[in-house]
PDB file of N, CA and C in Angstrom:
ATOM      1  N   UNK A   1      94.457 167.573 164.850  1.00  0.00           N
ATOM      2  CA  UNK A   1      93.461 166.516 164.857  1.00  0.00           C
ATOM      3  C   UNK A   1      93.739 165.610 163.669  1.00  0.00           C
ATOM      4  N   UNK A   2      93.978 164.543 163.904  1.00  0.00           N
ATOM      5  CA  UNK A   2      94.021 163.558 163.102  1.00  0.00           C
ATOM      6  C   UNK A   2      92.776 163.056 161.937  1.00  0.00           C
ATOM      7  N   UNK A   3      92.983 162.722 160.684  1.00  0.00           N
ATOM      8  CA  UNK A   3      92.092 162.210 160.326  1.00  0.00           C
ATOM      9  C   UNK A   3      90.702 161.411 160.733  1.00  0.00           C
ATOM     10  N   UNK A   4      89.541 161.670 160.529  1.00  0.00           N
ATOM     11  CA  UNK A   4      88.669 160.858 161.139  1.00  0.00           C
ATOM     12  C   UNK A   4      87.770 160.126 159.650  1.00  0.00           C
ATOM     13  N   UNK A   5      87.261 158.983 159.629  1.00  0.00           N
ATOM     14  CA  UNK A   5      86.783 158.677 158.670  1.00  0.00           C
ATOM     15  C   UNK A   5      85.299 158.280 159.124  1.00  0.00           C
ATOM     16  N   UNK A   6      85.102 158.010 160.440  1.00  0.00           N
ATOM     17  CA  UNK A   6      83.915 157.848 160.877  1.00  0.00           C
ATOM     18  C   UNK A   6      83.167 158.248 162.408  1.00  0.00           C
ATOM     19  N   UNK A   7      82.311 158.796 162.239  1.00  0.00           N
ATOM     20  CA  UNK A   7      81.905 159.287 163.577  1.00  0.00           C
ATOM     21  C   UNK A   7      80.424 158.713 164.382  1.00  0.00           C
ATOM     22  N   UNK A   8      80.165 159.460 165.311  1.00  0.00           N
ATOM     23  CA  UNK A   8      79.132 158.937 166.252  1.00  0.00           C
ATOM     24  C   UNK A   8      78.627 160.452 166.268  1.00  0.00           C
ATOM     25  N   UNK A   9      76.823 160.628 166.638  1.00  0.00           N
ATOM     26  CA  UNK A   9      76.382 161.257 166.382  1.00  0.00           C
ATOM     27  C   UNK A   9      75.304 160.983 167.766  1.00  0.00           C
ATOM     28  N   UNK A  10      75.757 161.621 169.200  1.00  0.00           N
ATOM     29  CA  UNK A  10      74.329 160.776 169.961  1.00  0.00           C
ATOM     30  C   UNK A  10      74.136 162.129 170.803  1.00  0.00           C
ATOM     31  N   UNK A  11      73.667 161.586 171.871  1.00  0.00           N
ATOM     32  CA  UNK A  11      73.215 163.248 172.907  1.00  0.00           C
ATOM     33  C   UNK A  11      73.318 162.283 174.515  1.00  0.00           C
ATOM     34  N   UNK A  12      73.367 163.270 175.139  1.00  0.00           N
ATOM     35  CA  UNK A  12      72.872 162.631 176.580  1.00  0.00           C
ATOM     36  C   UNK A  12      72.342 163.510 177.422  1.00  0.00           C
ATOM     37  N   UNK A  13      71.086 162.902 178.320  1.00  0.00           N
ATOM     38  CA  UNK A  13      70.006 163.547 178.818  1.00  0.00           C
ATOM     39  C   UNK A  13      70.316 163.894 180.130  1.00  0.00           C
ATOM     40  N   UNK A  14      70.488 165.064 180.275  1.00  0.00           N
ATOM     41  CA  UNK A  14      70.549 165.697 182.131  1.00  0.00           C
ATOM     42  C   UNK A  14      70.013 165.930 182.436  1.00  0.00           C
ATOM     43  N   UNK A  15      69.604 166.230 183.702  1.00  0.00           N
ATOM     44  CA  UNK A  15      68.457 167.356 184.225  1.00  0.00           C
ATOM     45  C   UNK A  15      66.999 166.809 184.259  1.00  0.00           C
ATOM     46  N   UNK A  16      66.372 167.278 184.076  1.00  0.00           N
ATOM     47  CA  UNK A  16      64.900 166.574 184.697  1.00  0.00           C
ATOM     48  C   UNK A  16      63.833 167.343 183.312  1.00  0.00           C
ATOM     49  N   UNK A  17      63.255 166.408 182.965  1.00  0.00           N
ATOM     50  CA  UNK A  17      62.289 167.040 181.307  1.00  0.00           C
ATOM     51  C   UNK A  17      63.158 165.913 180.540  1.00  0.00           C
ATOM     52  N   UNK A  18      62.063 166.383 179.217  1.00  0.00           N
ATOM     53  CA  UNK A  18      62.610 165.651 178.143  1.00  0.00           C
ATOM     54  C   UNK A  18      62.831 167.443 176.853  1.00  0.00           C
ATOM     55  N   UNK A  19      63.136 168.086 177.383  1.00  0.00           N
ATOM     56  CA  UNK A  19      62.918 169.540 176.877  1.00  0.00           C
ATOM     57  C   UNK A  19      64.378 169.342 176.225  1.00  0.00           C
ATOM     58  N   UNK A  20      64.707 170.328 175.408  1.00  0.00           N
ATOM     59  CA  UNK A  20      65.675 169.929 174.392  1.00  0.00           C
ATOM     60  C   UNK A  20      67.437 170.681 175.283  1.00  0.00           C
ATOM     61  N   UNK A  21      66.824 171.621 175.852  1.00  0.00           N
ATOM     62  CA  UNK A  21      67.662 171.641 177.135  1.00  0.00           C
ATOM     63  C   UNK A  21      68.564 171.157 177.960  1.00  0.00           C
ATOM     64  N   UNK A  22      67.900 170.191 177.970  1.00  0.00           N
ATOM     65  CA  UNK A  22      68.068 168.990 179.094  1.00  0.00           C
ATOM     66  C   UNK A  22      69.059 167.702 178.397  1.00  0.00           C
ATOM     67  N   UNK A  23      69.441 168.132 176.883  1.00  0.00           N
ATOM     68  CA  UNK A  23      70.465 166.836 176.603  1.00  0.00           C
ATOM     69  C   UNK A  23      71.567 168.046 176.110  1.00  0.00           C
ATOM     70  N   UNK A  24      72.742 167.096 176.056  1.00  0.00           N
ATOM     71  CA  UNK A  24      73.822 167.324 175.319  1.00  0.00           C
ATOM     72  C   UNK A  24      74.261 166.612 174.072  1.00  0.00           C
ATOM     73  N   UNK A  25      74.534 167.602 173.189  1.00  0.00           N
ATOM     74  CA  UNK A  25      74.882 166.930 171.793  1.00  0.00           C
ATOM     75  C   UNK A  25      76.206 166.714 171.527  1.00  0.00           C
ATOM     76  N   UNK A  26      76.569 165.686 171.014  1.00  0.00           N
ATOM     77  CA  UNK A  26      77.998 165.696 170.914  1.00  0.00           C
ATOM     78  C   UNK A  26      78.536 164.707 169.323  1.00  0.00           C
ATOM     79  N   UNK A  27      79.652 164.934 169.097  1.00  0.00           N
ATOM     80  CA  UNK A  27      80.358 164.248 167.574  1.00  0.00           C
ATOM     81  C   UNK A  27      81.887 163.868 168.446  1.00  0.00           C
ATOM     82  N   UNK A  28      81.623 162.318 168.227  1.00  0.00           N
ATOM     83  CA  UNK A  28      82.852 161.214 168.253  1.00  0.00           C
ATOM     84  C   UNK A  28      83.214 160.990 167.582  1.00  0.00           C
ATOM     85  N   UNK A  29      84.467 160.637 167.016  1.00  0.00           N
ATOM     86  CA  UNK A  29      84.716 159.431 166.278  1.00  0.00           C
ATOM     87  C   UNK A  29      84.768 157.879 167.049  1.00  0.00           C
ATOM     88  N   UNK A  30      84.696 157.088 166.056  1.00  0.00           N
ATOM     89  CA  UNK A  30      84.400 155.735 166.182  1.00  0.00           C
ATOM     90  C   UNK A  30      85.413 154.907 165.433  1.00  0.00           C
ATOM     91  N   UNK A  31      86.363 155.709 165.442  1.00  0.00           N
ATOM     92  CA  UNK A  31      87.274 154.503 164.634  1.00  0.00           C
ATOM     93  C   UNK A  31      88.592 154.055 165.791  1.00  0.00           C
ATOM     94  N   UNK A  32      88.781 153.010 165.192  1.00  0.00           N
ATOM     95  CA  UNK A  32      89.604 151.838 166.294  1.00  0.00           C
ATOM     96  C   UNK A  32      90.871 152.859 166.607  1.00  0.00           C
ATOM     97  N   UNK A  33      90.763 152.457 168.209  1.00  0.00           N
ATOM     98  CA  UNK A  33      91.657 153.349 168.771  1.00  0.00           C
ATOM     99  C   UNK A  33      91.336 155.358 168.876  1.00  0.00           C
ATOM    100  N   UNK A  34      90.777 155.222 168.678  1.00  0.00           N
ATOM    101  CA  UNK A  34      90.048 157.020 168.806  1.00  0.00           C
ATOM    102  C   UNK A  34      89.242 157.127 170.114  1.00  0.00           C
ATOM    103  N   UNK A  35      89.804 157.678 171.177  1.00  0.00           N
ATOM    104  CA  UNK A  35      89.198 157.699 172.161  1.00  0.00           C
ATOM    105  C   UNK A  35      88.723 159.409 172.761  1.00  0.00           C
ATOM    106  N   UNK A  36      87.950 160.150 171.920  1.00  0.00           N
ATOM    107  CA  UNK A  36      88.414 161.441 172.399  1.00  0.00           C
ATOM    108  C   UNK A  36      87.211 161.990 171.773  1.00  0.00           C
ATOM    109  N   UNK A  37      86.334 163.328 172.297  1.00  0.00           N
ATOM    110  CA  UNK A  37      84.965 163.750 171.925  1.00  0.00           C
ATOM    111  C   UNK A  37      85.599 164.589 170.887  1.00  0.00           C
ATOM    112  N   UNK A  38      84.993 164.816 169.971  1.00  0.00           N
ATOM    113  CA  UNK A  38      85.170 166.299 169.095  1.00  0.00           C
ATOM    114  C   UNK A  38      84.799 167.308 168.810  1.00  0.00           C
ATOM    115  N   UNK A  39      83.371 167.049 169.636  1.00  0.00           N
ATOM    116  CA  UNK A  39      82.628 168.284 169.743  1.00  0.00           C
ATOM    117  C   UNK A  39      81.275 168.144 170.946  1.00  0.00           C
ATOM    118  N   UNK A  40      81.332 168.622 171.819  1.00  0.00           N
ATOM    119  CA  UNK A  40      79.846 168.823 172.718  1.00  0.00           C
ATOM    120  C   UNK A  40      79.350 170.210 172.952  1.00  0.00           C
ATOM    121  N   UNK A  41      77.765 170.428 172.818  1.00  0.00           N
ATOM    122  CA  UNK A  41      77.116 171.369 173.080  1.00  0.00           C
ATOM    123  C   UNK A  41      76.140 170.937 173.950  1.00  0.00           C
ATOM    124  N   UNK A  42      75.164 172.110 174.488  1.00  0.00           N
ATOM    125  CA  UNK A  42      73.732 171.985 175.178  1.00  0.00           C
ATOM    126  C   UNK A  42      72.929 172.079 174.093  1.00  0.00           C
ATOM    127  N   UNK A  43      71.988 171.295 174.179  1.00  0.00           N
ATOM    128  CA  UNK A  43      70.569 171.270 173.491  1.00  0.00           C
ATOM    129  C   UNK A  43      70.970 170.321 172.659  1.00  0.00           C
ATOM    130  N   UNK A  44      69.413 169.896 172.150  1.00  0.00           N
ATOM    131  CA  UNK A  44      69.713 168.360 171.222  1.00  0.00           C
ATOM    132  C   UNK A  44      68.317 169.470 170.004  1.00  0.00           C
ATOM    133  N   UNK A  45      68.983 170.088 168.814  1.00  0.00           N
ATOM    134  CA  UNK A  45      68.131 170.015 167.935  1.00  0.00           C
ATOM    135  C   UNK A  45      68.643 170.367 166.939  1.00  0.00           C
ATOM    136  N   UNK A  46      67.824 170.766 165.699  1.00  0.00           N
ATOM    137  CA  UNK A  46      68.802 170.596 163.991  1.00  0.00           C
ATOM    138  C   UNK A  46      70.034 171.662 164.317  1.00  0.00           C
ATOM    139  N   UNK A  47      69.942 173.376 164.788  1.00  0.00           N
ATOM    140  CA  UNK A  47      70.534 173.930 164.437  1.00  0.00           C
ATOM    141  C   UNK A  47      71.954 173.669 165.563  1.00  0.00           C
ATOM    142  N   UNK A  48      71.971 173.315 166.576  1.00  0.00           N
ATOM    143  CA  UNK A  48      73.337 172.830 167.591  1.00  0.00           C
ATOM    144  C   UNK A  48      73.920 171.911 166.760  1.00  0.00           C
ATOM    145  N   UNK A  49      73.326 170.687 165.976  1.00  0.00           N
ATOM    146  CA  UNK A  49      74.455 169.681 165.621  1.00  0.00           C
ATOM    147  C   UNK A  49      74.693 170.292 164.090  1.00  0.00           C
ATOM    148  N   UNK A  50      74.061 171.402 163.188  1.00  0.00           N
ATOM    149  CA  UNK A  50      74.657 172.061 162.200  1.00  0.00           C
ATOM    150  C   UNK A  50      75.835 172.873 162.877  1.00  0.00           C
ATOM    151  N   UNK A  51      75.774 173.353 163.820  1.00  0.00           N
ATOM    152  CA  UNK A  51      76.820 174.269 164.372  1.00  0.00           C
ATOM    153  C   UNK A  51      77.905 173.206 164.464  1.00  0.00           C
ATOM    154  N   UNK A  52      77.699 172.080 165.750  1.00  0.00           N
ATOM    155  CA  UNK A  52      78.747 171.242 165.783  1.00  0.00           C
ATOM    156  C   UNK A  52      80.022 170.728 163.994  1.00  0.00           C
ATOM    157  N   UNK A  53      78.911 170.421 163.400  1.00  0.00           N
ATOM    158  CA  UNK A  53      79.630 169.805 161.978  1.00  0.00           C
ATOM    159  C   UNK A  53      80.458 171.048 161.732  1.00  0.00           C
ATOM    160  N   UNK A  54      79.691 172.431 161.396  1.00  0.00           N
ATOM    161  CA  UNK A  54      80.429 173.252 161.027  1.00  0.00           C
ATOM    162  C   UNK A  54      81.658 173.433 162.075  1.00  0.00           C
ATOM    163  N   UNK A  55      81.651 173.474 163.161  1.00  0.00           N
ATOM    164  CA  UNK A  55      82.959 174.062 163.724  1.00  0.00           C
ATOM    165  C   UNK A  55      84.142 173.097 163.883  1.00  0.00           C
ATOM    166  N   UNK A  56      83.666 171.998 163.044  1.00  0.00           N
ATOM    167  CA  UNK A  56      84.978 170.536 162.850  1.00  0.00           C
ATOM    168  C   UNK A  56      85.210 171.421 161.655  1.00  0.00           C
ATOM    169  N   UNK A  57      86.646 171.175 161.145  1.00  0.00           N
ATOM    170  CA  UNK A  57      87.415 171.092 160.050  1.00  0.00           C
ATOM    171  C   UNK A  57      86.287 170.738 158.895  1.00  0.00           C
ATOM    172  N   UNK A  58      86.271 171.698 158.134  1.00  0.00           N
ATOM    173  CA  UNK A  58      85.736 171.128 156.547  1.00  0.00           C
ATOM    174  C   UNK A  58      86.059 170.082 156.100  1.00  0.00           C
ATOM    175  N   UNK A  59      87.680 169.730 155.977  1.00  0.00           N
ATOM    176  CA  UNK A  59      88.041 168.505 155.439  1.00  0.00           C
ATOM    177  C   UNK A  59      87.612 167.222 156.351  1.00  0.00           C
ATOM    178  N   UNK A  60      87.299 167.622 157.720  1.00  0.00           N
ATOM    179  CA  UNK A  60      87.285 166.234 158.267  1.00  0.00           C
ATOM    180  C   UNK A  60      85.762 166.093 158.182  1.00  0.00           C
ATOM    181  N   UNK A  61      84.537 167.073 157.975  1.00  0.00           N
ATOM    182  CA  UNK A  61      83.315 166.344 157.621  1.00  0.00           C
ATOM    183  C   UNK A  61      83.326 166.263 155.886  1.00  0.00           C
ATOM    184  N   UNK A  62      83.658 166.797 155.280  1.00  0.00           N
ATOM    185  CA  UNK A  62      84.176 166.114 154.025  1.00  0.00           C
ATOM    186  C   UNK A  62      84.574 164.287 153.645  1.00  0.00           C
ATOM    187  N   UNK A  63      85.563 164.667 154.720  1.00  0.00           N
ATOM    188  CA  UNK A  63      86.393 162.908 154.491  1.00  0.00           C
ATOM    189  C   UNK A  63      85.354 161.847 155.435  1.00  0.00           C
ATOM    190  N   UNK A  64      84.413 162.321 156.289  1.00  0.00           N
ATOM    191  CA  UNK A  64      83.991 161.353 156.233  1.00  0.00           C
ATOM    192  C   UNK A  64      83.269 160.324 155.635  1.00  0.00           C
ATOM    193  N   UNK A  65      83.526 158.878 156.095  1.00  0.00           N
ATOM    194  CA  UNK A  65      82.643 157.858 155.006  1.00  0.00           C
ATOM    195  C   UNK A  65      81.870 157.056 155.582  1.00  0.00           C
ATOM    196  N   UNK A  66      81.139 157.178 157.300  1.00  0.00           N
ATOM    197  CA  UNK A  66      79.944 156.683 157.661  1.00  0.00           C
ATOM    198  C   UNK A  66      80.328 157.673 159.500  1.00  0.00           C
ATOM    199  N   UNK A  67      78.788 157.575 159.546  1.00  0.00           N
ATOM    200  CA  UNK A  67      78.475 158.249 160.638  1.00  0.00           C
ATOM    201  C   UNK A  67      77.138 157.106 161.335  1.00  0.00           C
ATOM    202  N   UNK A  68      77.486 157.092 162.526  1.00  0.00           N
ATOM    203  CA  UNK A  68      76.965 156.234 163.153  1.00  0.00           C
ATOM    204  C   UNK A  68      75.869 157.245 164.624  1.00  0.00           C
ATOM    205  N   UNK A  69      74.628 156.967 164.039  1.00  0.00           N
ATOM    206  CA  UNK A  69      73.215 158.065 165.067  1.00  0.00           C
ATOM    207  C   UNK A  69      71.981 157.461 164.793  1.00  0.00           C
ATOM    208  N   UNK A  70      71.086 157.934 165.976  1.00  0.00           N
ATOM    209  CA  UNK A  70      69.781 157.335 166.302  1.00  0.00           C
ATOM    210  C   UNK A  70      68.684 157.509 165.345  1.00  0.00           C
ATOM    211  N   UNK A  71      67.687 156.956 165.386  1.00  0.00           N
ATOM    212  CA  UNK A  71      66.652 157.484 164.281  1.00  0.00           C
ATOM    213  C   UNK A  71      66.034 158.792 164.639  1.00  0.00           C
ATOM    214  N   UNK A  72      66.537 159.695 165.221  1.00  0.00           N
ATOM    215  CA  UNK A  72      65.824 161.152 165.379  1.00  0.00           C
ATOM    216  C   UNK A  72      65.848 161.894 164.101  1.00  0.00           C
ATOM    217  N   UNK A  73      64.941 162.093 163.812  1.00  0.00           N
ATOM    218  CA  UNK A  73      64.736 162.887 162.145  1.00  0.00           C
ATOM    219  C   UNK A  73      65.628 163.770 162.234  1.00  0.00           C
ATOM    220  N   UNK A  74      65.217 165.499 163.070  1.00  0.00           N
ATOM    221  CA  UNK A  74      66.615 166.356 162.809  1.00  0.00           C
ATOM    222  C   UNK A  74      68.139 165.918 162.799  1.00  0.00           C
ATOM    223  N   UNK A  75      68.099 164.665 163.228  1.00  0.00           N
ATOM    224  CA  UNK A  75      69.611 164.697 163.031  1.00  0.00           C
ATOM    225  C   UNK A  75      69.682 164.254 161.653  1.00  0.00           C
ATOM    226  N   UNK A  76      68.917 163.325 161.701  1.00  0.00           N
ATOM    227  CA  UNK A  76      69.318 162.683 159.780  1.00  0.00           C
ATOM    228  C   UNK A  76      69.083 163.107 159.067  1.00  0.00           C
ATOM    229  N   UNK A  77      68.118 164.447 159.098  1.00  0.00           N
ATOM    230  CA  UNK A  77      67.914 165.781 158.221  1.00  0.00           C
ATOM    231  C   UNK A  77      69.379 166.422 157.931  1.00  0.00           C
ATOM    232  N   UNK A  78      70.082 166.839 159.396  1.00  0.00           N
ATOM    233  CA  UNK A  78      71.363 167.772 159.144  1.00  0.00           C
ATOM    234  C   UNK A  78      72.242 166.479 158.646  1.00  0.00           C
ATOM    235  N   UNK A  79      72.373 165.236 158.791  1.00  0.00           N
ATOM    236  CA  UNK A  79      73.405 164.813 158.382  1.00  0.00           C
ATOM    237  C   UNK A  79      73.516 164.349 156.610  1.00  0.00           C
ATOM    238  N   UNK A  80      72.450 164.219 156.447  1.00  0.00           N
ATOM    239  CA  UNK A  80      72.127 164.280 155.149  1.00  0.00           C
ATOM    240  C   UNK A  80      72.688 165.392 154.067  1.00  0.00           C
ATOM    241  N   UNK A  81      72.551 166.357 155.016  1.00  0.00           N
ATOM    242  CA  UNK A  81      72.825 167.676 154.108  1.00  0.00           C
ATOM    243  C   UNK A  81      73.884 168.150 154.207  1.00  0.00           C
ATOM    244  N   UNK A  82      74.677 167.645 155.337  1.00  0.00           N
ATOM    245  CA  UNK A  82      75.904 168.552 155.762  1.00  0.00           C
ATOM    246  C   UNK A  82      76.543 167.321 155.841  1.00  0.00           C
ATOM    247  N   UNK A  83      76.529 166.129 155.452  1.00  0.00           N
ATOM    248  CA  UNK A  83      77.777 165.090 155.334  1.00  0.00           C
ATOM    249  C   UNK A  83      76.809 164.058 154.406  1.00  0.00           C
ATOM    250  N   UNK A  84      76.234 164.538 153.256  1.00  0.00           N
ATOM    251  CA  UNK A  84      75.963 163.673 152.437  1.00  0.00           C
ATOM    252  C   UNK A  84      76.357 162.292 152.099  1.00  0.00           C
ATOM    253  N   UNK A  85      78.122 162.537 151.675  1.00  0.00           N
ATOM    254  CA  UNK A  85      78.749 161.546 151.179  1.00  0.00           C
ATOM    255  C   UNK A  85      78.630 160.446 152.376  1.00  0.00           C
ATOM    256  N   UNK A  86      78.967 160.063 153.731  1.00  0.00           N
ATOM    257  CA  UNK A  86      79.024 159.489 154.418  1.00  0.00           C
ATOM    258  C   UNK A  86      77.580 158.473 154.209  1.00  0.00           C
ATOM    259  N   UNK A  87      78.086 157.346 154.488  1.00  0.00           N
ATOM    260  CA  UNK A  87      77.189 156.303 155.006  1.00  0.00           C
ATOM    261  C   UNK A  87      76.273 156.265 156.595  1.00  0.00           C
ATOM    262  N   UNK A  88      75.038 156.753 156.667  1.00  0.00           N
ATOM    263  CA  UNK A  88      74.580 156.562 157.830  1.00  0.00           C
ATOM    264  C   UNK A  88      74.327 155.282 158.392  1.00  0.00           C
ATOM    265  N   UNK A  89      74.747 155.095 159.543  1.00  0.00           N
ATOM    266  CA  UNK A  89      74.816 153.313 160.276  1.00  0.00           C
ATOM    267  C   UNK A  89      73.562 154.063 161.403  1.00  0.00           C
ATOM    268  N   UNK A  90      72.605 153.538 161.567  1.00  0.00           N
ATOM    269  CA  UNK A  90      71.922 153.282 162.642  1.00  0.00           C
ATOM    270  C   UNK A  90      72.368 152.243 163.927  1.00  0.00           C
ATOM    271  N   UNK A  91      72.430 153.083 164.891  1.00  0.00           N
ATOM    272  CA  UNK A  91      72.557 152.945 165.516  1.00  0.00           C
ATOM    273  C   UNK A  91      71.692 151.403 166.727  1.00  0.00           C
ATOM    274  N   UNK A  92      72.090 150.271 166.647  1.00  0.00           N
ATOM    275  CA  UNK A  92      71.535 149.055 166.706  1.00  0.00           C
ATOM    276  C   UNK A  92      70.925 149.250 168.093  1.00  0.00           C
ATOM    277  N   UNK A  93      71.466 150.200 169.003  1.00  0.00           N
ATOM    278  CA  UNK A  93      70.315 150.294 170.538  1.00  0.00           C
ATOM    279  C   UNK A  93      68.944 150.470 170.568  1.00  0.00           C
ATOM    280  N   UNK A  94      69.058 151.970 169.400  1.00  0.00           N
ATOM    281  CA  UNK A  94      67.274 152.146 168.880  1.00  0.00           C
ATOM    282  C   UNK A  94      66.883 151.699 168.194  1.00  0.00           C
ATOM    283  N   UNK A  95      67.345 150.638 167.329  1.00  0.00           N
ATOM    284  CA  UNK A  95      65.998 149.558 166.321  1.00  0.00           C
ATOM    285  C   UNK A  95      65.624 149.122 166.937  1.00  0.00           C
ATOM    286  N   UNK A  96      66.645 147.983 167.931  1.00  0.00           N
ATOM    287  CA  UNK A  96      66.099 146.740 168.986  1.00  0.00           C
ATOM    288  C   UNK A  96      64.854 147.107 169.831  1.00  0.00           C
TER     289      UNK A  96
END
């Protein structure tokens, strides 16, 4: 896996509910020319996307320097803590 310096942080909703179940969590990168997931699970809550970060390379949530996700608190709770250094970009779909 190649260096990543910036990622995406979103979920997508299957199934019928809004139950935490019912989405998938996943970590992209977002940098030009990176076309490829790096991590997806079931369920959208703090401890799945702590799992996700952890099972990337240390160095590559280390090296990152902005992460791009929605205003959902647990996520900006875990990303806070588990990729400090990075710059969080909100995501411009959910302000609007």
């Amino acid at each position: 896996m190649s260096d990543v310096a910036a990622t995406g942080v979103d979920e997508i909703h299957w199934g019928h509910g809004l139950k935490a179940v019912n989405f998938l969590a996943m970590i992209y990168p977002i940098d030009a020319g990176c076309q490829r997931l790096l991590w997806v699970d079931r369920r959208r809550c703090e401890r799945t996307l702590r799992r996700g970060l952890n099972e990337l390379r240390k160095e590559l949530v280390e090296g990152l320097r902005s992460v791009c996700s929605d205003m959902w608190k647990p996520h900006l709770k875990v990303l806070a803590e588990e990729a400090g250094q990075a710059l969080n970009v909100l995501d411009g779909f959910h302000i609007t």
